[in-house]
C-alpha atoms as a PDB file:
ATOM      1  CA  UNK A   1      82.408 148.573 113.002  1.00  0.00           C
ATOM      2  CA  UNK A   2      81.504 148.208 116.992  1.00  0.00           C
ATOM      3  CA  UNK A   3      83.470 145.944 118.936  1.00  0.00           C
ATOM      4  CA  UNK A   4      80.507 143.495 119.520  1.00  0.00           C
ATOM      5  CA  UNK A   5      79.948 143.120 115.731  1.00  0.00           C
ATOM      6  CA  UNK A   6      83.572 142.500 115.098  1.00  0.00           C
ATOM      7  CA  UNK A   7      83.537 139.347 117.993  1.00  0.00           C
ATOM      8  CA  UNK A   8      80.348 138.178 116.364  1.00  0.00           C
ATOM      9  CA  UNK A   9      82.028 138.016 112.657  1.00  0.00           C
ATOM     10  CA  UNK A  10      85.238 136.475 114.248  1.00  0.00           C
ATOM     11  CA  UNK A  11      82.603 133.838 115.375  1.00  0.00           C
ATOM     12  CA  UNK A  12      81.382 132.643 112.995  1.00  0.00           C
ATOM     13  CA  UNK A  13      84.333 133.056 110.376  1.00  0.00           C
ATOM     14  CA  UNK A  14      85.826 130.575 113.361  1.00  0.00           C
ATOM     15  CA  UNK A  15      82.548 128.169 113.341  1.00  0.00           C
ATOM     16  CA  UNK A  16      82.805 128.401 109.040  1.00  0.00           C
ATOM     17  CA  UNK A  17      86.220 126.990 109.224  1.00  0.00           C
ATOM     18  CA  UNK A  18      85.417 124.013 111.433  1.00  0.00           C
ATOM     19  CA  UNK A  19      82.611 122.933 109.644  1.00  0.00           C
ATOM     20  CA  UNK A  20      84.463 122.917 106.828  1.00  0.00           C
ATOM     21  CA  UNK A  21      88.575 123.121 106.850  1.00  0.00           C
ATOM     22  CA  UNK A  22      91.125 124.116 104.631  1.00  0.00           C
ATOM     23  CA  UNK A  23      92.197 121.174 102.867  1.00  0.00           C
ATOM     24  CA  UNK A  24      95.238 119.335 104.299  1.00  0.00           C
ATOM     25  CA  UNK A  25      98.838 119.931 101.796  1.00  0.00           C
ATOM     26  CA  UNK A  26      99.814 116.952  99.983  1.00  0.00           C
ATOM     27  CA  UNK A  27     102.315 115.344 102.309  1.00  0.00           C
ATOM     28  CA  UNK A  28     105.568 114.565 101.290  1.00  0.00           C
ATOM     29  CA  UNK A  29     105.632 111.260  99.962  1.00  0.00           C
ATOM     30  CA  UNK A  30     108.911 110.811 100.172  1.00  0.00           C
ATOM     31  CA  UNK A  31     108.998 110.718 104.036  1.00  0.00           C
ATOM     32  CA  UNK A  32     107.860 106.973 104.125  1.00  0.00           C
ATOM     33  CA  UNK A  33     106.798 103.604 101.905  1.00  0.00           C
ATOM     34  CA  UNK A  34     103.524 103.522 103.293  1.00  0.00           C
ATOM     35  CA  UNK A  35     100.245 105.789 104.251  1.00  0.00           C
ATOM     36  CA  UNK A  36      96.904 105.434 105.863  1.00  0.00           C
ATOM     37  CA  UNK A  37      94.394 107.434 104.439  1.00  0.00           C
ATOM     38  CA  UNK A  38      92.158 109.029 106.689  1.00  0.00           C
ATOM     39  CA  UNK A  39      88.759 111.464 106.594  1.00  0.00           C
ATOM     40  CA  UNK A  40      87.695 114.634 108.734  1.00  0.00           C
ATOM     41  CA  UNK A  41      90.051 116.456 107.062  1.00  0.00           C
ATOM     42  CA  UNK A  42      91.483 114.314 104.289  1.00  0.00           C
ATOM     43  CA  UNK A  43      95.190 113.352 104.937  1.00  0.00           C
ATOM     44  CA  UNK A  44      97.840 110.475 104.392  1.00  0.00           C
ATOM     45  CA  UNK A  45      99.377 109.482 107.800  1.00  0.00           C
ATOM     46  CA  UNK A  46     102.953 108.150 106.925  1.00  0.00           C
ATOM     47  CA  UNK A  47     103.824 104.312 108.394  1.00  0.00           C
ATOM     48  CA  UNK A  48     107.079 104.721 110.081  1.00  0.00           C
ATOM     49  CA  UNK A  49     107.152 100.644 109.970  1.00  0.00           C
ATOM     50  CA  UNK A  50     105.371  98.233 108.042  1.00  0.00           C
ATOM     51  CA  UNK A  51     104.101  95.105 109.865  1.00  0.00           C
ATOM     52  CA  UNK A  52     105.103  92.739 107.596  1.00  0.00           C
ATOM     53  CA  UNK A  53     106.698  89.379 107.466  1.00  0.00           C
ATOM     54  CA  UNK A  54     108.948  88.408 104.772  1.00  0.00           C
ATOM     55  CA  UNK A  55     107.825  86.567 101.455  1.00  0.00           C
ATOM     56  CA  UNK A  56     109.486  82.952 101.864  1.00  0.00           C
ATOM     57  CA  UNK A  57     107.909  82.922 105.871  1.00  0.00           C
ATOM     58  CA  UNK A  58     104.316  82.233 103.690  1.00  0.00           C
ATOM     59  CA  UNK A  59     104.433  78.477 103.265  1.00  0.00           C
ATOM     60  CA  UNK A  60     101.209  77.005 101.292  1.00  0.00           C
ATOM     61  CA  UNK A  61     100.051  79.986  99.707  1.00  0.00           C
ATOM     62  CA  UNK A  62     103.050  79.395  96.577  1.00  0.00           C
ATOM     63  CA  UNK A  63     100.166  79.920  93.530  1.00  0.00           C
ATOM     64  CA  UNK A  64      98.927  83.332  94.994  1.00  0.00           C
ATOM     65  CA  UNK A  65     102.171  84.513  95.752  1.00  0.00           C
ATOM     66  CA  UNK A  66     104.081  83.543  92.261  1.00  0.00           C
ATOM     67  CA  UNK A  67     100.824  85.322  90.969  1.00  0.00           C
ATOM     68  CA  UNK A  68     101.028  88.536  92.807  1.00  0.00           C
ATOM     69  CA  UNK A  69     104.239  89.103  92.717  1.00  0.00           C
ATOM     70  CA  UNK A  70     104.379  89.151  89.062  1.00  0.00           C
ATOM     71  CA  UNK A  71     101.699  91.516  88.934  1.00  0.00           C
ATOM     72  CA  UNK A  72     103.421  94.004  91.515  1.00  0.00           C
ATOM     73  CA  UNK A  73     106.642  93.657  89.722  1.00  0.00           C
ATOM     74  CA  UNK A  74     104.955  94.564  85.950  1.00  0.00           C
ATOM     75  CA  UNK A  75     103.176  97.226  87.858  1.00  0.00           C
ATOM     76  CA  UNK A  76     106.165  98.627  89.752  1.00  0.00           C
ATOM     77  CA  UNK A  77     108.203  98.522  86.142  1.00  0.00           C
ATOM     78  CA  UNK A  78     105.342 100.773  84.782  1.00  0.00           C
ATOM     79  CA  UNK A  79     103.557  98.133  83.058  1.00  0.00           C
ATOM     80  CA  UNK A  80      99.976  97.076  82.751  1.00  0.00           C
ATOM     81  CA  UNK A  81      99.026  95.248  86.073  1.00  0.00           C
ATOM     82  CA  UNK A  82      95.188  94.169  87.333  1.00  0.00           C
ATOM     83  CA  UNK A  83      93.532  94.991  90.188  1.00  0.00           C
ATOM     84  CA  UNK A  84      93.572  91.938  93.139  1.00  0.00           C
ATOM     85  CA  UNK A  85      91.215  90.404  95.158  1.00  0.00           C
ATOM     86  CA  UNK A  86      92.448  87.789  97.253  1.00  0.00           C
ATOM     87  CA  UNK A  87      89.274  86.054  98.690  1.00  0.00           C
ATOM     88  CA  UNK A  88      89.151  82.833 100.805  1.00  0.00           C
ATOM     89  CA  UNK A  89      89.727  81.406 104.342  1.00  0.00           C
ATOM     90  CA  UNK A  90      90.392  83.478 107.543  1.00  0.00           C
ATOM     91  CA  UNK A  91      94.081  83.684 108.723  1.00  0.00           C
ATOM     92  CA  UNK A  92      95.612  82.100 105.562  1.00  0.00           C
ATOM     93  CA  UNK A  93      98.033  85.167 105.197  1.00  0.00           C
ATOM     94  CA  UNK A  94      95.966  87.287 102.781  1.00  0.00           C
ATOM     95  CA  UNK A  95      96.686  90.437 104.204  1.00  0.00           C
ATOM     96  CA  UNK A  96     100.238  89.396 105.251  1.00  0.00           C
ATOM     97  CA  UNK A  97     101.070  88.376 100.941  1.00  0.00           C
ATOM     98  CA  UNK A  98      99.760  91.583 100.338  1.00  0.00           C
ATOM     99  CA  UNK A  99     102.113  93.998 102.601  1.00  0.00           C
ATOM    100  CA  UNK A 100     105.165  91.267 102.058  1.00  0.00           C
ATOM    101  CA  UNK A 101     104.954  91.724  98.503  1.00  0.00           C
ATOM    102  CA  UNK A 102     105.399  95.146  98.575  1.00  0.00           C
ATOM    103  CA  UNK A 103     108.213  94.333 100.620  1.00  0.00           C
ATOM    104  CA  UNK A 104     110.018  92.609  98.588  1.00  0.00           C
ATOM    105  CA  UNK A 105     109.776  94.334  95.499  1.00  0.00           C
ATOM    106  CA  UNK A 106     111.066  97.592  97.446  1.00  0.00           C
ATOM    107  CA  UNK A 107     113.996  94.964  98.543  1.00  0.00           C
ATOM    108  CA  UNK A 108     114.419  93.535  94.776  1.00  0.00           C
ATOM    109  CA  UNK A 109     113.708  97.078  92.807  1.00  0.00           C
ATOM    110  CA  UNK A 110     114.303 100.130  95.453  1.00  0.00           C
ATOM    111  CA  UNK A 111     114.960 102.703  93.140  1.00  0.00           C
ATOM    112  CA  UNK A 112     110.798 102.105  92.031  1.00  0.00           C
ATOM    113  CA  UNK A 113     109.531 103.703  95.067  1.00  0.00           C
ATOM    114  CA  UNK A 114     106.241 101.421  95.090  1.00  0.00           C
ATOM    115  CA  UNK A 115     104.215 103.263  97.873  1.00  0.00           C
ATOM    116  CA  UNK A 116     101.479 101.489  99.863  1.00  0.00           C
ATOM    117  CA  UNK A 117      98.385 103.059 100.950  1.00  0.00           C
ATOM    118  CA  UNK A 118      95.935 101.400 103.049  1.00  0.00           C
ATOM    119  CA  UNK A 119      92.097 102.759 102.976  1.00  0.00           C
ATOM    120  CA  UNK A 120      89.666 101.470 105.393  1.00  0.00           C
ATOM    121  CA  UNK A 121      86.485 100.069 103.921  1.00  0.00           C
ATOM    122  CA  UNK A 122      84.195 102.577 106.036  1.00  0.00           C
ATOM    123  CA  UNK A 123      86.388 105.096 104.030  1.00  0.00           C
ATOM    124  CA  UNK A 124      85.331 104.745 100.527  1.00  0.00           C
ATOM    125  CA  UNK A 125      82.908 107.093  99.776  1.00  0.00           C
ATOM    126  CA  UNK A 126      86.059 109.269 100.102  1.00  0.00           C
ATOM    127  CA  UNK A 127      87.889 107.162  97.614  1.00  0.00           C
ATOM    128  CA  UNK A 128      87.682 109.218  94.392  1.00  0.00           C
ATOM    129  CA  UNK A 129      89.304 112.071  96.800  1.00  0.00           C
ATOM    130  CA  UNK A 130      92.035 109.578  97.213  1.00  0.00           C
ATOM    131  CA  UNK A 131      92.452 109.230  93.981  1.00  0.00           C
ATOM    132  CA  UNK A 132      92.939 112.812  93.200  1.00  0.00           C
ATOM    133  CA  UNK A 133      95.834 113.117  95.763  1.00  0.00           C
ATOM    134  CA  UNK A 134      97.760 110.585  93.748  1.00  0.00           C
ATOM    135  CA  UNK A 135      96.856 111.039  90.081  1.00  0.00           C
ATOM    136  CA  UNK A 136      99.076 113.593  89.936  1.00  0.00           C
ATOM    137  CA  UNK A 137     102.400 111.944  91.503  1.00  0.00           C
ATOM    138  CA  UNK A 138     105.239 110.480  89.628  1.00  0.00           C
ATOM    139  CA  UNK A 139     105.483 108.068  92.372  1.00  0.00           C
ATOM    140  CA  UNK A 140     103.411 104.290  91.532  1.00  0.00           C
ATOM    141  CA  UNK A 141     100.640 102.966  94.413  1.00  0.00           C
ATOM    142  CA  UNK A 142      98.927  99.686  95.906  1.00  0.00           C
ATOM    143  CA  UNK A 143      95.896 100.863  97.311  1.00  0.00           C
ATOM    144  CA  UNK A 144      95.128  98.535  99.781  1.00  0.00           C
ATOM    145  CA  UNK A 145      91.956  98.005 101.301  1.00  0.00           C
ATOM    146  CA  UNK A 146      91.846  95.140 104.003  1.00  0.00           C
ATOM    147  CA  UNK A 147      88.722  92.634 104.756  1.00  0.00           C
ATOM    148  CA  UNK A 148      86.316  93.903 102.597  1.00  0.00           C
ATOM    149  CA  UNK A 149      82.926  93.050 102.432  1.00  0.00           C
ATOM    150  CA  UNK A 150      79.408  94.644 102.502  1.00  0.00           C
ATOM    151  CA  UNK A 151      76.512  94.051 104.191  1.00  0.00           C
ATOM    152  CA  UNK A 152      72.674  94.034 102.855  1.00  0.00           C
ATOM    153  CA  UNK A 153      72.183  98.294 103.443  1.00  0.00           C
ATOM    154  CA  UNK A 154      75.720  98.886 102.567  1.00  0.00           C
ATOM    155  CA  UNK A 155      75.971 101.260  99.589  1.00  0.00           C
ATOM    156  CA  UNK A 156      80.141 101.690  99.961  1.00  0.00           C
ATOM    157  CA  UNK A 157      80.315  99.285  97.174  1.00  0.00           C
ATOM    158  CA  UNK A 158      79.217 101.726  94.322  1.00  0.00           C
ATOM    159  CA  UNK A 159      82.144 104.555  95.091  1.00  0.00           C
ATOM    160  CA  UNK A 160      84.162 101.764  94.475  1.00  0.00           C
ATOM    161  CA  UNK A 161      82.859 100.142  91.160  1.00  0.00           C
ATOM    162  CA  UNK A 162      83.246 103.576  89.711  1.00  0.00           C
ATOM    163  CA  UNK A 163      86.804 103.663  90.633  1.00  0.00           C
ATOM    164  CA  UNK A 164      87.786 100.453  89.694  1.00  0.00           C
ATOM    165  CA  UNK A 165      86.832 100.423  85.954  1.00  0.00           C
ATOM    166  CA  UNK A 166      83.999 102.806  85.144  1.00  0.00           C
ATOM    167  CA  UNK A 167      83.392 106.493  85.419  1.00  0.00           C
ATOM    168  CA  UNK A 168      85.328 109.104  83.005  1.00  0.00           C
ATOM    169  CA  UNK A 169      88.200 109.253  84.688  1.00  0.00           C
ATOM    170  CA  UNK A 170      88.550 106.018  85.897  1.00  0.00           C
ATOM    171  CA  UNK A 171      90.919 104.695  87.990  1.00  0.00           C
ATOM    172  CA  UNK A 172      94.996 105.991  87.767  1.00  0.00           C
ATOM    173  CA  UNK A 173      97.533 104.448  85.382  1.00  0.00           C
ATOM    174  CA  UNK A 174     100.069 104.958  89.052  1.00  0.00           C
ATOM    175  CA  UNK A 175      97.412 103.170  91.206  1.00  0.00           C
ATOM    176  CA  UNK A 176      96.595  99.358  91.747  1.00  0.00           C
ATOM    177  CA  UNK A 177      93.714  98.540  94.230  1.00  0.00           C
ATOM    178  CA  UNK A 178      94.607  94.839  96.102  1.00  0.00           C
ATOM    179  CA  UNK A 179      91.619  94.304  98.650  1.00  0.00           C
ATOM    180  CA  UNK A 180      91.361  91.103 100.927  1.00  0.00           C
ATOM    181  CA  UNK A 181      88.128  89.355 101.714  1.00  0.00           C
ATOM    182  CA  UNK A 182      86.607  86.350 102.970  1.00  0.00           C
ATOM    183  CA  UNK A 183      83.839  86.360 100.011  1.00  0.00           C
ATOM    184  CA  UNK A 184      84.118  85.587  97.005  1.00  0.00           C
ATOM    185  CA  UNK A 185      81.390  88.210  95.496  1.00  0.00           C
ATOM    186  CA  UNK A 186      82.406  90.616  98.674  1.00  0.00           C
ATOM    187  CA  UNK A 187      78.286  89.827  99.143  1.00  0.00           C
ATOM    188  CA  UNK A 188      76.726  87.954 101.907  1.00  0.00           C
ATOM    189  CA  UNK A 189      75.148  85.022  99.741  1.00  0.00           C
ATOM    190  CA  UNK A 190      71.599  85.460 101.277  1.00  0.00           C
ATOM    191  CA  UNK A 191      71.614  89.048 100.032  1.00  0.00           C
ATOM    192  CA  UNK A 192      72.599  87.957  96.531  1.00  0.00           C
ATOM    193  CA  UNK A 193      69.511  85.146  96.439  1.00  0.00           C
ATOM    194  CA  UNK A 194      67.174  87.445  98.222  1.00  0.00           C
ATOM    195  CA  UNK A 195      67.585  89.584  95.229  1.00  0.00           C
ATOM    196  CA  UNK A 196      66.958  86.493  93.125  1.00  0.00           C
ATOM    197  CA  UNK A 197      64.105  85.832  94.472  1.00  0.00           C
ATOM    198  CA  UNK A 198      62.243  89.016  95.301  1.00  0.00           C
ATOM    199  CA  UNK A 199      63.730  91.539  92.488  1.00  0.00           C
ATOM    200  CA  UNK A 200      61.242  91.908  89.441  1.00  0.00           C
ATOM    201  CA  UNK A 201      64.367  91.378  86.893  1.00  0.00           C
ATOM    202  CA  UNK A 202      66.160  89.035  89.243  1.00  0.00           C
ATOM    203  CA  UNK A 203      69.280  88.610  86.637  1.00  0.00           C
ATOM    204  CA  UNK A 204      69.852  92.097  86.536  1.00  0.00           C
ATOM    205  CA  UNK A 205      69.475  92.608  90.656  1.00  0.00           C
ATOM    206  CA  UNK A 206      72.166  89.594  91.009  1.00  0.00           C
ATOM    207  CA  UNK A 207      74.371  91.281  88.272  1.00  0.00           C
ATOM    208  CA  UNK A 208      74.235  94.594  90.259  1.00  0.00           C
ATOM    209  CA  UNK A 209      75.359  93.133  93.282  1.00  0.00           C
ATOM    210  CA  UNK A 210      78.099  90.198  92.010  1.00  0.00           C
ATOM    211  CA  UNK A 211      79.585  92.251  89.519  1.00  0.00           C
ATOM    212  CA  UNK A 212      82.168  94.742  91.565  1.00  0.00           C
ATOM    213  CA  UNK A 213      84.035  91.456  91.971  1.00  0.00           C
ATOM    214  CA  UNK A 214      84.518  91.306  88.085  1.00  0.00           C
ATOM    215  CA  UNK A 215      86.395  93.719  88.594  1.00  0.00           C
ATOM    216  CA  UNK A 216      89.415  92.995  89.639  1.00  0.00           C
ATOM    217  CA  UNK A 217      91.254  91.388  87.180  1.00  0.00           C
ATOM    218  CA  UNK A 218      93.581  89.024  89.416  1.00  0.00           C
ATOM    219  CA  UNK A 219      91.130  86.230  91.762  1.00  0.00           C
ATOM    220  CA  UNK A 220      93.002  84.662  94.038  1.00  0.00           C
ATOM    221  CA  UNK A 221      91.931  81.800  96.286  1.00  0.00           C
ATOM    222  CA  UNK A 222      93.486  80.872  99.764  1.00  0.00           C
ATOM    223  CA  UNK A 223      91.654  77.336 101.213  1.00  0.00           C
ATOM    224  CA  UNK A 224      92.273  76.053 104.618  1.00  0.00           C
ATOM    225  CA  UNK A 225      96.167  74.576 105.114  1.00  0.00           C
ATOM    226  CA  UNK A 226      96.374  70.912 105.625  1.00  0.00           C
ATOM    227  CA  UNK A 227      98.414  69.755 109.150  1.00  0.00           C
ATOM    228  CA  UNK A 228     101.798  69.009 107.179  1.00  0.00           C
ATOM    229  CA  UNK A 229     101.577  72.574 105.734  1.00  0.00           C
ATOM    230  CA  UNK A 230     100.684  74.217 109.431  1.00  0.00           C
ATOM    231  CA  UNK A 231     103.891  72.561 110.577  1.00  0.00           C
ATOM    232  CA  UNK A 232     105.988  73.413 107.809  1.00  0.00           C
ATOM    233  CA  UNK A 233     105.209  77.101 108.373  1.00  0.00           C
ATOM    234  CA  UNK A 234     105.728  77.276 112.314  1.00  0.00           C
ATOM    235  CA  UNK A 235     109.348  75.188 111.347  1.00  0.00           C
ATOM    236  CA  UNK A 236     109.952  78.374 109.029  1.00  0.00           C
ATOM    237  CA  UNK A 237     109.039  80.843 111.994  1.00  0.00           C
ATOM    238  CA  UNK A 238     111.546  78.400 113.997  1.00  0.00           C
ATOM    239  CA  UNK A 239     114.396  78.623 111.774  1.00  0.00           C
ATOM    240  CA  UNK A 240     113.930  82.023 111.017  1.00  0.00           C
ATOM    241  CA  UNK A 241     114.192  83.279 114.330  1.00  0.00           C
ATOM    242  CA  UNK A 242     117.014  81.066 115.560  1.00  0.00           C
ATOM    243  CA  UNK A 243     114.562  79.052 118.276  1.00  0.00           C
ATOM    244  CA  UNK A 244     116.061  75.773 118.323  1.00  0.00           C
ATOM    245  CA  UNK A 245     113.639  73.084 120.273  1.00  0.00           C
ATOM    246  CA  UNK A 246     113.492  69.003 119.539  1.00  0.00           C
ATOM    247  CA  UNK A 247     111.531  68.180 116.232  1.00  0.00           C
ATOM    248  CA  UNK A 248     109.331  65.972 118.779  1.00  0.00           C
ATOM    249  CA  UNK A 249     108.335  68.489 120.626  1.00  0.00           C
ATOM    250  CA  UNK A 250     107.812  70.758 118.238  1.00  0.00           C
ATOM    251  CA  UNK A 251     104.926  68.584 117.072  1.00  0.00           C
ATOM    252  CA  UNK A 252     103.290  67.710 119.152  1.00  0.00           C
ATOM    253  CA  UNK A 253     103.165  70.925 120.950  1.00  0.00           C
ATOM    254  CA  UNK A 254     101.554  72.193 117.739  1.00  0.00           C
ATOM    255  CA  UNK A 255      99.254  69.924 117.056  1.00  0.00           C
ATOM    256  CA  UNK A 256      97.952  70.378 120.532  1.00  0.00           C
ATOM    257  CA  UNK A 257      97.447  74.115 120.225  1.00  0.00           C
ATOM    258  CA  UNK A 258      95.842  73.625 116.778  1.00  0.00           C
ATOM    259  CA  UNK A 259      93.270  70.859 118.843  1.00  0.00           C
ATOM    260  CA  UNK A 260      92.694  73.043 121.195  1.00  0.00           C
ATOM    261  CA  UNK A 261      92.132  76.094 118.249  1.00  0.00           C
ATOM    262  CA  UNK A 262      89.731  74.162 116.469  1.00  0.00           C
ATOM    263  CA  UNK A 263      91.209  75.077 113.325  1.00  0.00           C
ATOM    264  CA  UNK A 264      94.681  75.228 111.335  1.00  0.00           C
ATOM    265  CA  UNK A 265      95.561  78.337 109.649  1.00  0.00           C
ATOM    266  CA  UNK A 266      98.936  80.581 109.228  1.00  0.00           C
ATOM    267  CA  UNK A 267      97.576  82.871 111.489  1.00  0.00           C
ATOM    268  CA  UNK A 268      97.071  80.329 114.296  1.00  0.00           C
ATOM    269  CA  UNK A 269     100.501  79.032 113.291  1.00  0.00           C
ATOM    270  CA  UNK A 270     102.248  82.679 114.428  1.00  0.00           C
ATOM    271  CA  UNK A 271     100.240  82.764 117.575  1.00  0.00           C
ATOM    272  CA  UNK A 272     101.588  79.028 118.505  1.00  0.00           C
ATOM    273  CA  UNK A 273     105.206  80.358 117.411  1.00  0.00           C
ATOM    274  CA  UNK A 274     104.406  83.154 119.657  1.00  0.00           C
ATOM    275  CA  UNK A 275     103.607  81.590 122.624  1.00  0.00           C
ATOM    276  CA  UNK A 276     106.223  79.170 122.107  1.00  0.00           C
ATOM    277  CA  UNK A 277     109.210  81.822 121.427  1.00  0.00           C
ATOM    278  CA  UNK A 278     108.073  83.293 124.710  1.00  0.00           C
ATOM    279  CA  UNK A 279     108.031  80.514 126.527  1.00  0.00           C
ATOM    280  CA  UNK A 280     111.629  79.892 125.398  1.00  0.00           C
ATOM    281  CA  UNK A 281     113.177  83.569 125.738  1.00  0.00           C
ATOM    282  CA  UNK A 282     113.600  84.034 122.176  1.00  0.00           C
ATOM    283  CA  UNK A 283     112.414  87.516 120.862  1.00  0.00           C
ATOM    284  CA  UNK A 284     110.587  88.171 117.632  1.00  0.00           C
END
């Protein structure tokens, strides 16, 4: 074989293998408590840290977090657990219960080696790939998938209905999917009564589209805090990281910020503590 040809076979054997790449090894699972999932080629990044806050910091939430708990604890014991969706108001620590949890039962149970893997919602058409990579492991997940929602053209949604309960293989007896969302029905709600109104069998158009929700086995609400709750959690943030300031002041600063917010919310509670801690040299 002439040079030339050899160069042009190198070529394209080179051009094959970027199109489409060896699969990535299954990482060593054991090098952290929590992946990222990612596409293009598939992998699990390890999370050196979590960024989490602990359980008892979540003031107002006490229903939701007694409830998932319980579940993560029966799942982590290798017990029947459901799938979550925690659904309701922005900044109400939906995310944060989810990734404190897991925190905790590593803290209460260590020797379970509960493993957290977060997908990202523009990820899961790759999701039954996911699944393959852990099916296999000794090791127990919480697949977590954060703000989730889909839009009128979005056909994401039907990877996952066919992971959560349907298809043959279904989804793992290791893995537990806990997703986040501001919706209820993960829907907008003109989408769901445009397809009441327009669809031919409307009933069965708004089944198709509310139905991934019924789903998950575990609903859990989070509603907009009321001001004596907003206070109580930036007090926890206070006495948690030793930042000692008059009770006074404390208020009213707060209830400034929220004003000038618009809204109250544990998130905009942490950004007030934040702001505050820095303004009095405390670290966090």
């Amino acid at each position: 074989m002439s040079l030339p040809e050899t160069d042009a076979l190198r070529r394209i054997a080179e051009a094959l293998e970027r199109i489409a790449p060896p699969p990535a090894p299954v990482p060593d699972l054991g090098a952290a408590e929590a992946f990222v999932w990612h596409t293009g080629p598939d992998r699990l990044q390890p999370v050196a840290q979590v960024n989490r806050v602990a359980l008892d910091l979540l003031v107002g939430i006490g229903r939701a977090r007694d409830t998932l708990l319980a579940n993560t604890l029966q799942f982590a014991r290798g017990f029947g657990a459901n799938n979550a969706l925690l659904w309701g108001a922005r900044g109400m620590g939906k995310s944060s219960l989810v990734k404190a949890v897991h925190g905790h039962v590593l803290a209460l149970e260590p020797e379970c080696g509960l493993k957290l893997v977060e997908i990202q919602r523009e990820d899961l058409p790759s999701i039954a790939r996911l699944m393959e990579y852990l099916r296999g492991s000794e090791a127990r997940f919480i697949l977590f998938c954060d703000d989730l929602s889909f839009s009128h053209d979005d056909q994401h949604y039907k990877s996952l209905k066919a992971i959560l309960d349907g298809g043959v293989e279904g989804r793992p007896d290791n893995v537990v999917l806990y997703a986040t969302s501001n919706r209820r029905h993960l829907m907008p709600r003109d989408m769901i009564e445009n397809e009441r109104s327009s669809a031919i069998s409307p009933a069965e158009a708004v089944e198709e589209k509310v139905s991934l929700s019924d789903r998950f086995g575990l609903w859990l609400g989070f509603h907009p805090c009321d001001q004596d709750e907003y206070l109580a959690m930036i007090a926890g943030y206070c006495a948690a990281y030793g930042l000692e300031i008059a009770p006074d002041r404390l208020r009213a600063e707060a209830i400034e910020w929220q004003a000038t917010r618009g809204s109250r919310s544990g998130r905009v509670a942490w950004q007030f503590f934040t702001d505050l801690a820095g303004r009095e040299g405390v670290r966090i």
